[in-house]
Protein backbone atom coordinates (compact mmCIF):
# COMPACT_ATOMS: atom_id res chain seq x y z
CA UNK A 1 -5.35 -4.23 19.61
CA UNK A 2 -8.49 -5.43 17.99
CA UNK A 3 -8.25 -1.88 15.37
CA UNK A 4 -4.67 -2.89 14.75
CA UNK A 5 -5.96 -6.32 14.14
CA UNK A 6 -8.70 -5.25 12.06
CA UNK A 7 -6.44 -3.31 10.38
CA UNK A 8 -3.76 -5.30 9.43
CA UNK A 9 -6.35 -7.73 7.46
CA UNK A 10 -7.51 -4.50 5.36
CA UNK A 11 -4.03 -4.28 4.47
CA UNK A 12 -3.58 -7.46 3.40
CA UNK A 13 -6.89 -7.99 1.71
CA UNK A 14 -5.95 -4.38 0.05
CA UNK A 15 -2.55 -5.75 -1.33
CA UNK A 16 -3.92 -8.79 -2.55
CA UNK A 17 -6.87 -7.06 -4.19
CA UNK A 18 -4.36 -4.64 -5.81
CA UNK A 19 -2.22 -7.13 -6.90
CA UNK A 20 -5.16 -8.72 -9.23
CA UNK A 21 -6.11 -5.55 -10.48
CA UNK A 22 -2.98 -4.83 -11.36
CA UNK A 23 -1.50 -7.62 -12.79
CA UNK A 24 -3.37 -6.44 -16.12
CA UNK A 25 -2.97 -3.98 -18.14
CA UNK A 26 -3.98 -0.13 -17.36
CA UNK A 27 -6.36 -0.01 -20.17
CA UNK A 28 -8.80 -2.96 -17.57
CA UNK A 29 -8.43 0.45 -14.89
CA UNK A 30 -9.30 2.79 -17.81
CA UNK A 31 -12.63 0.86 -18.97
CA UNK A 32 -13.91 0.02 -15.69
CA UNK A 33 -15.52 2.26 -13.34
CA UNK A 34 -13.60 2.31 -9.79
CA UNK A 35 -15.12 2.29 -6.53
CA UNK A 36 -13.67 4.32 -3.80
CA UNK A 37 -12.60 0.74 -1.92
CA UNK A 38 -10.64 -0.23 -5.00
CA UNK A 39 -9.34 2.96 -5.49
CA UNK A 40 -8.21 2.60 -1.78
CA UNK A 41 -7.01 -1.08 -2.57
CA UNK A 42 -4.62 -0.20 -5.37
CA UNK A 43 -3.05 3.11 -3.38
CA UNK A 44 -2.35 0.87 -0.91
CA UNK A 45 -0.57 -1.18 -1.96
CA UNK A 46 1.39 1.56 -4.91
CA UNK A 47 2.17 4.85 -2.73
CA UNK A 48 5.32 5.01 -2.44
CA UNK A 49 4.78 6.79 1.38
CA UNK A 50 3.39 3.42 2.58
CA UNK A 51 5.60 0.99 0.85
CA UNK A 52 8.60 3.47 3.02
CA UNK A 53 6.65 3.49 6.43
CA UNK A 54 6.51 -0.74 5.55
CA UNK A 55 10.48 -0.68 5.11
CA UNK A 56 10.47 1.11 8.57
CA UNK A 57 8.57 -1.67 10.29
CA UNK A 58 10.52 -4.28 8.64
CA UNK A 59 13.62 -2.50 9.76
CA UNK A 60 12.11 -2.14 13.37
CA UNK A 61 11.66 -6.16 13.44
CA UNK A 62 15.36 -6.94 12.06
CA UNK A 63 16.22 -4.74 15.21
CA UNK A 64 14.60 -6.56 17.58
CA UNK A 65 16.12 -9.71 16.39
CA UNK A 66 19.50 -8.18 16.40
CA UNK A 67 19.17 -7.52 20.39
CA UNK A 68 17.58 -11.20 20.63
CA UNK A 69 20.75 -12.34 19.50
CA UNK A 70 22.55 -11.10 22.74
CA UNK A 71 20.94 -13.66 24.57
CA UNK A 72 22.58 -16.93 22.43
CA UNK A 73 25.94 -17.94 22.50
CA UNK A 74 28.66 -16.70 19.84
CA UNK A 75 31.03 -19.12 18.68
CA UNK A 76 33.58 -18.60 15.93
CA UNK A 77 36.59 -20.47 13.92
CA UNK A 78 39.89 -19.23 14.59
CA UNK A 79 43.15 -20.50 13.32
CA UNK A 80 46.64 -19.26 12.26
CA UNK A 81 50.02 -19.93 11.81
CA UNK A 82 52.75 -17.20 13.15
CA UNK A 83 56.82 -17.51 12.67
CA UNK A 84 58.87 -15.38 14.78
CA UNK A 85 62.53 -14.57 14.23
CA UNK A 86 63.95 -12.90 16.83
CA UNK A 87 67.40 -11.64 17.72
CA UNK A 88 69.36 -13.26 20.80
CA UNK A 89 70.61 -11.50 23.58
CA UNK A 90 73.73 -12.95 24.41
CA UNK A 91 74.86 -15.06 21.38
CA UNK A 92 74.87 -14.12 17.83
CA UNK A 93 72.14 -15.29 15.85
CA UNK A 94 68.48 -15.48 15.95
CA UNK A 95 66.22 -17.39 17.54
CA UNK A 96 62.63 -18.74 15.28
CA UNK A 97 59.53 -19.69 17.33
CA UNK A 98 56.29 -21.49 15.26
CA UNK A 99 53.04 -21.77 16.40
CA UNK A 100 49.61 -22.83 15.02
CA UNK A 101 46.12 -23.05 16.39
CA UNK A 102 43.14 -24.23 15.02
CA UNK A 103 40.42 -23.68 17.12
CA UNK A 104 36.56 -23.50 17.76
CA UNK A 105 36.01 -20.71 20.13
CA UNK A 106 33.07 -20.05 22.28
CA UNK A 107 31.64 -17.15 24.37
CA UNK A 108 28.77 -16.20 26.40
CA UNK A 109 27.33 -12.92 28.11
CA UNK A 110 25.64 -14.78 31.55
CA UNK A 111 24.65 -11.31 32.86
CA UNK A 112 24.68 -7.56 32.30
CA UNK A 113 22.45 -6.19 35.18
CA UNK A 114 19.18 -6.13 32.51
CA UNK A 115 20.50 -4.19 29.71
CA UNK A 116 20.13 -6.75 27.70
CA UNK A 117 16.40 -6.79 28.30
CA UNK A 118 16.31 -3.53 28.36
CA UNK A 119 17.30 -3.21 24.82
CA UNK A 120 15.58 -6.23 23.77
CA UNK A 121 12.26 -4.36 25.43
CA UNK A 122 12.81 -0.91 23.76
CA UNK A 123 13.72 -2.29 20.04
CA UNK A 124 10.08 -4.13 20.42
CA UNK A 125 8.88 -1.22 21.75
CA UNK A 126 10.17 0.78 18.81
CA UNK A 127 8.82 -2.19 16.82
CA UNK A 128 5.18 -1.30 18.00
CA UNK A 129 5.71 2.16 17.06
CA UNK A 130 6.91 1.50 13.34
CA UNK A 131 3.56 -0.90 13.93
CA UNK A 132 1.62 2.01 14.59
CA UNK A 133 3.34 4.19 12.13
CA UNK A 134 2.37 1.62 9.22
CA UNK A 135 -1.08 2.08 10.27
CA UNK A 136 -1.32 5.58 10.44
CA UNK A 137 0.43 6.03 7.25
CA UNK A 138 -2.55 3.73 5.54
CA UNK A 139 -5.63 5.94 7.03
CA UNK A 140 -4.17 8.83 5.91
CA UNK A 141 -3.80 7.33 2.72
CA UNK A 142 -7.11 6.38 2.20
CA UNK A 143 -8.48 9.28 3.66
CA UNK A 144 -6.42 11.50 1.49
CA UNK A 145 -7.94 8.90 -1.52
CA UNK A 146 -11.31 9.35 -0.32
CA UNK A 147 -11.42 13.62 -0.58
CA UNK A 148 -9.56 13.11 -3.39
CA UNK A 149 -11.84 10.89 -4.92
CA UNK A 150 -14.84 13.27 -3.95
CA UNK A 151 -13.37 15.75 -5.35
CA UNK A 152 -12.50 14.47 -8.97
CA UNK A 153 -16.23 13.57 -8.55
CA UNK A 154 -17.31 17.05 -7.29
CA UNK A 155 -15.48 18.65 -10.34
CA UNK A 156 -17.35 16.27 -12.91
CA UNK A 157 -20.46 17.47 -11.33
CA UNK A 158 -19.67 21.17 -11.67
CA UNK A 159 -18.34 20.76 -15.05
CA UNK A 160 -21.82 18.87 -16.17
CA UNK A 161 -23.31 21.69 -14.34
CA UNK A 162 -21.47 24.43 -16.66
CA UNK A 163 -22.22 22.06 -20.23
CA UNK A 164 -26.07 22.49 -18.88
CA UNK A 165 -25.79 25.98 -18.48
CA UNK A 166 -24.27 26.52 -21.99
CA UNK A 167 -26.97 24.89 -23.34
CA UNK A 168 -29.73 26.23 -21.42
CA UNK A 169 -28.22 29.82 -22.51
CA UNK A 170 -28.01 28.99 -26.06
CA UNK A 171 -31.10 28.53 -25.83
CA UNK A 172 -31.62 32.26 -24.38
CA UNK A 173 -29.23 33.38 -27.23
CA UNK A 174 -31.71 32.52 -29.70
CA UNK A 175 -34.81 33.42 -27.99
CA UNK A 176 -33.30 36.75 -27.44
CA UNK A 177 -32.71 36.84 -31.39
CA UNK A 178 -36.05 35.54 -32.39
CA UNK A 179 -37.63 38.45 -30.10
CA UNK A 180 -35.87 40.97 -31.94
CA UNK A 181 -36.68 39.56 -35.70
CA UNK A 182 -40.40 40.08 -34.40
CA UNK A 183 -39.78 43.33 -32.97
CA UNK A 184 -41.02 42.71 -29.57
CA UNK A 185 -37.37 42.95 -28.17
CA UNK A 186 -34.60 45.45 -28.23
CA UNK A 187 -30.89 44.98 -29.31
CA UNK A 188 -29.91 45.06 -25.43
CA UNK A 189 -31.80 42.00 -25.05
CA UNK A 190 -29.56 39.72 -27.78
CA UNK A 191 -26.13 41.67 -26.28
CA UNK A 192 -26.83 40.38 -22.84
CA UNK A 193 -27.50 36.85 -23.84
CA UNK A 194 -24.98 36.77 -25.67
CA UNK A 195 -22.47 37.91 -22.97
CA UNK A 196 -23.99 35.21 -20.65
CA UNK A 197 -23.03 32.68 -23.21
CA UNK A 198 -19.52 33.31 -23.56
CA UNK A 199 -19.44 33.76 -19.61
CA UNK A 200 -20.73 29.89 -19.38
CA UNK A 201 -18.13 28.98 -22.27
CA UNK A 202 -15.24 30.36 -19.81
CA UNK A 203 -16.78 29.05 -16.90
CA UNK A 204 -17.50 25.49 -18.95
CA UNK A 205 -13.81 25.47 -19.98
CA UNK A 206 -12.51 26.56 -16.20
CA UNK A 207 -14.63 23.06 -15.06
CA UNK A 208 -13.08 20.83 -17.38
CA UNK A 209 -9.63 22.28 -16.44
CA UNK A 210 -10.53 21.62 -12.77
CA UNK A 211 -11.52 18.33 -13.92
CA UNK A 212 -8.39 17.32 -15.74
CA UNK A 213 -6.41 18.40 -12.79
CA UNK A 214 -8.41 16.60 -9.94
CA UNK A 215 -8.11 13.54 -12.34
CA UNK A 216 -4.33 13.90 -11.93
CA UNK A 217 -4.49 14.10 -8.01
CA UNK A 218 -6.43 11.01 -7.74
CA UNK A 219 -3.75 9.09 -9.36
CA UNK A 220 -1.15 10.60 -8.38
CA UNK A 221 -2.68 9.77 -4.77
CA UNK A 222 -3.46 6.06 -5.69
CA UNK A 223 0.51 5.63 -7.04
CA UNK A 224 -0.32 5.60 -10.42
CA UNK A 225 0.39 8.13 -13.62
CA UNK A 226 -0.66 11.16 -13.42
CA UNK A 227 -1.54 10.96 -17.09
CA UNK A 228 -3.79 8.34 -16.39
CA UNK A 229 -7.73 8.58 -17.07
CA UNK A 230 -9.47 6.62 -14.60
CA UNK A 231 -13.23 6.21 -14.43
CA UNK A 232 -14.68 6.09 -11.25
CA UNK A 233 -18.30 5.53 -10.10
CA UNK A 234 -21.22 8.07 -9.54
CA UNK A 235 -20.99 9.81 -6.09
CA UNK A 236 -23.82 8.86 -3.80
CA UNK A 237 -26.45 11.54 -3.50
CA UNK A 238 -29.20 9.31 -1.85
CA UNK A 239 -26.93 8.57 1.13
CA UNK A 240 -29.54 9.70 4.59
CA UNK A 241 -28.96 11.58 7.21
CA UNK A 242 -27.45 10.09 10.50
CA UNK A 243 -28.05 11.39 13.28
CA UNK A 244 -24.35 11.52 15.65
CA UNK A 245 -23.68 9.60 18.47
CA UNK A 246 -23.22 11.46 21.11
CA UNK A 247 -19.45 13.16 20.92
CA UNK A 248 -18.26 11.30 24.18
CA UNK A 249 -18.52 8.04 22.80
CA UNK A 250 -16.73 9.24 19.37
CA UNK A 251 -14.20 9.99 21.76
CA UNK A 252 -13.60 6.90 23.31
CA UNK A 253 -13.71 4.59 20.42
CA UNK A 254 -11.06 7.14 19.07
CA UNK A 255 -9.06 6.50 21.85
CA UNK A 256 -9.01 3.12 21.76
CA UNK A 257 -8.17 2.74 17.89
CA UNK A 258 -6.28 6.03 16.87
CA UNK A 259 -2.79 4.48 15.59
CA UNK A 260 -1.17 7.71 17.37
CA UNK A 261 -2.28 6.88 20.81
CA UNK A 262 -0.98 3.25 20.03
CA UNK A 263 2.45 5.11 19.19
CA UNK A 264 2.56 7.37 21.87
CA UNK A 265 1.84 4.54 24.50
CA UNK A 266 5.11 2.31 22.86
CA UNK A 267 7.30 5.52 22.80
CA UNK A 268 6.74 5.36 26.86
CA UNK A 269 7.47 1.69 27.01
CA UNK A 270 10.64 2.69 24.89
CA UNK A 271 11.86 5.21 27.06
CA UNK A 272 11.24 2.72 30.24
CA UNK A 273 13.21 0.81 28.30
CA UNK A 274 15.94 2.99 28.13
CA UNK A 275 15.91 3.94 31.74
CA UNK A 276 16.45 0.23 32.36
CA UNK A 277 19.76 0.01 30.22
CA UNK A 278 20.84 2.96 31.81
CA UNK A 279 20.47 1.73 35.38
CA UNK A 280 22.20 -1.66 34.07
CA UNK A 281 25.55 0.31 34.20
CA UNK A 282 26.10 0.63 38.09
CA UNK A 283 25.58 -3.35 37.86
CA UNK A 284 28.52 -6.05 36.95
CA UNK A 285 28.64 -7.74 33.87
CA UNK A 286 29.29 -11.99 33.84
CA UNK A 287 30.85 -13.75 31.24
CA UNK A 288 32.07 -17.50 30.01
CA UNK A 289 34.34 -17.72 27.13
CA UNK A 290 36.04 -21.50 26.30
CA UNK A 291 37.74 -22.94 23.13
CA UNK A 292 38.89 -26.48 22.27
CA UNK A 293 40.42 -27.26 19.09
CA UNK A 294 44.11 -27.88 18.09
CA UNK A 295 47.51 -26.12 19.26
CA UNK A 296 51.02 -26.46 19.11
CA UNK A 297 54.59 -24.89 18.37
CA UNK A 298 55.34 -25.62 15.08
CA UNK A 299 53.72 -24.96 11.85
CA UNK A 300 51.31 -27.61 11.97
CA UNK A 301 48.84 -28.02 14.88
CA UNK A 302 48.91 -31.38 16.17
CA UNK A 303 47.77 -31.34 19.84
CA UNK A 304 44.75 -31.25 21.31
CA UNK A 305 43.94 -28.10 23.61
CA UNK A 306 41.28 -25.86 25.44
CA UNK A 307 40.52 -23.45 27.53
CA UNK A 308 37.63 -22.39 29.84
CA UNK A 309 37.45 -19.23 31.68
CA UNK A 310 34.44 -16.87 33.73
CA UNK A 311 34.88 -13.23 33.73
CA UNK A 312 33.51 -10.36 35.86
CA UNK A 313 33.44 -6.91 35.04
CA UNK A 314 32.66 -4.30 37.74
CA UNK A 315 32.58 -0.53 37.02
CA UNK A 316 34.05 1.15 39.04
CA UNK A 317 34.59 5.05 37.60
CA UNK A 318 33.17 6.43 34.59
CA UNK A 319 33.04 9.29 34.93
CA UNK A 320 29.54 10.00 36.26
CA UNK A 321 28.59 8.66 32.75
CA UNK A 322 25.85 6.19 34.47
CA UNK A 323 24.05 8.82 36.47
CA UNK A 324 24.13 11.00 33.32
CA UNK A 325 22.73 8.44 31.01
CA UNK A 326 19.72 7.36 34.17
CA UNK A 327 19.32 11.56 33.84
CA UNK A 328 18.35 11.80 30.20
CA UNK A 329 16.30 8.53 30.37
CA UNK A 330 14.36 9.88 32.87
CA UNK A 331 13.84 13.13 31.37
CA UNK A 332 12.97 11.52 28.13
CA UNK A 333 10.04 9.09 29.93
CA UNK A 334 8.84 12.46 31.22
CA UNK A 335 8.90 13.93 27.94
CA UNK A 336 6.61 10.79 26.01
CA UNK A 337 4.40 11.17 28.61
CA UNK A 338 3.52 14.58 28.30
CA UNK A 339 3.30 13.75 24.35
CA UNK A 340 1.36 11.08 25.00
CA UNK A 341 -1.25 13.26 27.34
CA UNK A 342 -0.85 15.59 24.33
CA UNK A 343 -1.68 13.45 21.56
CA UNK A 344 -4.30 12.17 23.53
CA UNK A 345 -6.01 16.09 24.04
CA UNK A 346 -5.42 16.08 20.23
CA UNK A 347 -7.36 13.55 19.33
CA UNK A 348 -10.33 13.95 21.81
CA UNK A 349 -10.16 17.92 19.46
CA UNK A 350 -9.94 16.34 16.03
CA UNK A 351 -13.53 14.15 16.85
CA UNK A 352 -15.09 17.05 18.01
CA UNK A 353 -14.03 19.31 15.26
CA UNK A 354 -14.94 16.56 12.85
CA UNK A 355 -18.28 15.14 14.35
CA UNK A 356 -19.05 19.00 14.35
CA UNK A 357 -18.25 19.61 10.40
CA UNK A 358 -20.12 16.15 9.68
CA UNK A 359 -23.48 17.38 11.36
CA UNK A 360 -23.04 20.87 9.50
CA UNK A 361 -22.44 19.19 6.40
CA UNK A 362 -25.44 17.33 6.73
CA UNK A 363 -27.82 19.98 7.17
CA UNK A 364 -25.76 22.17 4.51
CA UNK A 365 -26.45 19.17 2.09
CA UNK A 366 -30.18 19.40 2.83
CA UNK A 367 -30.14 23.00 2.64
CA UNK A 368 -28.56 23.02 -0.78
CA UNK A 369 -31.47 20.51 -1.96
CA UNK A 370 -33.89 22.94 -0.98
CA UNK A 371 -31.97 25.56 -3.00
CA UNK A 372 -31.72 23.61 -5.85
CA UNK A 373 -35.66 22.90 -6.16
CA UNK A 374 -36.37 26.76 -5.41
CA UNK A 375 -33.80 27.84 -7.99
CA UNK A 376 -34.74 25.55 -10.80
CA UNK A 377 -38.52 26.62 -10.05
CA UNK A 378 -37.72 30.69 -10.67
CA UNK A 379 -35.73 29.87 -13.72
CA UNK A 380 -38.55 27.98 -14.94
CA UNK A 381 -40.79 30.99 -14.26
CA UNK A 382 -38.35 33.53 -15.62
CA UNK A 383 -38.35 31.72 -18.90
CA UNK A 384 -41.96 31.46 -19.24
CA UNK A 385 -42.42 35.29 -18.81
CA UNK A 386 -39.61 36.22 -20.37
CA UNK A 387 -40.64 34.27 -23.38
CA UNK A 388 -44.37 35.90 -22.99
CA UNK A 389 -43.00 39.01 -23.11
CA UNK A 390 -43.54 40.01 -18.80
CA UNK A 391 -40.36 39.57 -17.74
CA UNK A 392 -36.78 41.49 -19.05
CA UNK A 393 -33.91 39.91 -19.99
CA UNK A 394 -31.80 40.92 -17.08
CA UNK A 395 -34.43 39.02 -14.42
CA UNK A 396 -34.45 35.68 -17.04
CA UNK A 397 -30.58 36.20 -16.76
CA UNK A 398 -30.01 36.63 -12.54
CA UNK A 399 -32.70 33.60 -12.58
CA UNK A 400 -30.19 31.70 -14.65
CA UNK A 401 -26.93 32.53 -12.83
CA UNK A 402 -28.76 31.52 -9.43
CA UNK A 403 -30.10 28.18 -10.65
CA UNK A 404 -26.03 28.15 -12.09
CA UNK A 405 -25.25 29.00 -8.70
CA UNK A 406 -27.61 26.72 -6.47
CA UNK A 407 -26.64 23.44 -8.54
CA UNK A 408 -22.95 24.35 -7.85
CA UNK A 409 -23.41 25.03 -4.23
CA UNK A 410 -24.87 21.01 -4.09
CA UNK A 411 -22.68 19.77 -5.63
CA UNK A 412 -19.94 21.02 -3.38
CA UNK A 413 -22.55 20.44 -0.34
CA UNK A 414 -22.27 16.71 -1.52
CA UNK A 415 -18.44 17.14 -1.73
CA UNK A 416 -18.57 18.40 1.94
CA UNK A 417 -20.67 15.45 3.20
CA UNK A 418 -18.70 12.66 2.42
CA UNK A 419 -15.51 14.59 2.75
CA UNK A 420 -16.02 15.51 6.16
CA UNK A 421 -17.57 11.77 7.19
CA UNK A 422 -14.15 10.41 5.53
CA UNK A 423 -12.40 13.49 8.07
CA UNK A 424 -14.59 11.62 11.04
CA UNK A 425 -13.66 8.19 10.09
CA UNK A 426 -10.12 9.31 9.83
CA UNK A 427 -10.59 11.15 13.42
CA UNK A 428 -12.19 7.80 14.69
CA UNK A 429 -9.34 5.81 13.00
CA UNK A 430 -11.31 3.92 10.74
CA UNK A 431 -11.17 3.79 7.05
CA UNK A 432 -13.11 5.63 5.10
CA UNK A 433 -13.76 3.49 2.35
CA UNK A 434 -15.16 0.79 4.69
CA UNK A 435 -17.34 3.10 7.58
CA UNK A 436 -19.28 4.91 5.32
CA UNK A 437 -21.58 7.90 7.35
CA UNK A 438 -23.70 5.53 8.70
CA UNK A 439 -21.22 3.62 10.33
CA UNK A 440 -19.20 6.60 11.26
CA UNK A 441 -22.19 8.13 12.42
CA UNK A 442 -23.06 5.72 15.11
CA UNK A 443 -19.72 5.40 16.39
CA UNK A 444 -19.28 2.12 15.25
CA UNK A 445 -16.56 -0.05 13.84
């Protein structure tokens, strides 16, 4: 209850924060650079999936006070006028009868063997799940923010990485060429630069297409225009390792604040719920219904009148409907308990699988680094001895395409890292926005 809790004040803090951001125009979102929380602010409270799963929790709650009205008294106005003309039997003629009523009428269910708590229970039962629902809805959201948010980022990486390589082979281009003017290179050598520059012009223009498009998923994620241009902030590359708690623990704390399990555990108390109604039917049903109010055989009420009166219903034979309806109530109990046990196995796999990918990520990340610093290193060499006349073109190019290659490979080892600690917060059912590694990593809220 405390992650629902917790929870439920993110929300509203995120709708409230959302609100002020947007009450300007989009050109304020255009100029200033969003962080991943406000990016997570402002879907929450625009994606149109969340604002639905909302309308199904309010429409849960207006249930539950529908079967809370069961328990008050119903009273209602009723008045009329009739005129009857009717033929006599023996003489010829009719006969006219009047009467009027104007009364205030009054009834009451006293008893109903517990179906009335029984569907007072299962609508707040139901209530809990839409609850639950709500809440799962808005870590998905932000997870699905947070990768892609990464990933817009990822893509301006690799695209700066492919403007770096153009340049950098330019620069090859016309080393190649001034080696030839001298005579100290052959044709071949200008031909193959050359080729590698237009192979980093397609692969610069591929990036920026990327680019474009992961710009439209984040919006479109966040609930905004796809059109839309946001800028975002830098992605943290200085973020250090964590070591994991160990998986056992991830579990728990999953278990105690996955919005599922919350679910799962009301969609049992629902079914209860139904088994109670069901059992409700071999039982008698008490009444009291009394009006007072005006009455009398003419066309305008002038006497005073009421009426009071207890009823009892007993079933007696429906069929077997009762012991049918205690059947399937049963059965379905059965049934959200096995989902529950379920749901329960699949969470206890999603930590695992996640905690799992987070470590690897983190050591891919490092490993990457490494890459990076060796690669830059033998295209550094490969320059310096191509340009001294020791080294061929084709060794300054492969040194090129792996230092191409390695700064690629981090930036997607990056990607990973954060992507797959936003997975693990998601597994844990946290936010990612607001557990960063660190937090996820030690299994803490």
């Amino acid at each position: 209850m405390r992650a629902a809790g917790t929870l439920v004040m993110v929300l509203a803090a995120g709708r409230l924060a959302a609100a002020q951001a947007l009450d300007g125009s989009t050109d304020e979102l255009v100029r200033q650079p969003l962080s991943l929380a406000r990016c997570v602010t402002i879907a929450l409270e625009r994606n149109p999936a969340l604002r639905a799963a909302r309308h199904g929790e309010r429409a849960a709650a207006a249930h539950v006070g529908e079967e809370r009205s069961t328990f008050f008294p119903k009273l209602a106005l009723d008045a009329g006028i009739t005129r009857a003309n009717t033929p006599k039997l023996r003489d010829e003629g009719h006969a006219s009868a009047d009467e009027s009523r104007a009364l205030l009428v009054g009834s009451l269910l006293l008893f109903e063997g517990g179906a009335r708590g029984g569907r007072l229970a299962g609508a707040r039962a139901e209530q809990a799940v839409a609850m639950a629902l709500v809440d799962a809805a808005a870590l998905d959201l932000a997870t699905a923010v947070a990768i892609a948010y990464y990933e817009r980022l990822a893509a301006e990486g690799m695209a700066q990485v492919a403007a770096d390589t153009v340049v950098q082979v330019a620069t090859h281009v016309k080393l190649a060429e001034a080696r030839l003017a001298s005579g100290v290179a052959a044709r071949y050598d200008v031909l193959k630069a050359r080729t590698e520059k237009a192979e980093a012009d397609l692969l610069l223009v591929r990036a920026r297409g990327t680019l474009r498009v992961t710009e439209g998923a984040l919006a479109r994620t966040m609930g905004l225009p796809v059109a839309l241009s946001l800028a975002i902030e830098p992605m943290p590359e200085d973020v250090p390792a964590q070591a994991l708690s160990d998986v056992r623990r991830l579990a728990a704390v999953a278990l105690e604040q996955r919005p599922e399990l919350r679910a799962a555990r009301a969609r049992i108390e629902s079914r209860r719920a139904e088994l109670r109604v069901a059992t409700a039917g071999y039982l008698p049903s008490v009444g009291a219904a009394a009006d007072v109010g005006l009455g009398a055989a003419s066309l305008v009420p002038d006497r005073g009148r009421w009426t009071v009166g207890l009823g009892v219903s007993v079933p007696l034979f429906e069929g077997l409907l009762t012991p049918a309806r205690r059947a399937r109530a049963s059965a379905e109990e059965a049934r959200a308990l096995d989902e529950h046990a379920l749901t329960q196995q699949d969470v206890e796999f999603e930590v695992w699988t996640a905690a799992t990918r987070f470590g690897e990520a983190q050591e891919a990340r490092a490993a990457a680094a490494i890459l990076v610093a060796s690669a830059d290193e033998s295209a550094r060499v490969a320059d310096g001895m191509y340009r001294n006349g020791v080294a061929s073109i084709i060794e300054l190019v492969d040194a090129q395409a792996a230092q191409t290659a390695a700064r690629n490979r981090r930036v997607l080892a990056i990607l990973d890292f954060h992507a797959a600690a936003a997975r693990l917060a998601r597994a844990l059912g946290q936010q990612p926005a607001t557990s960063g590694p660190a937090a996820i990593a030690g299994g803490r809220r």
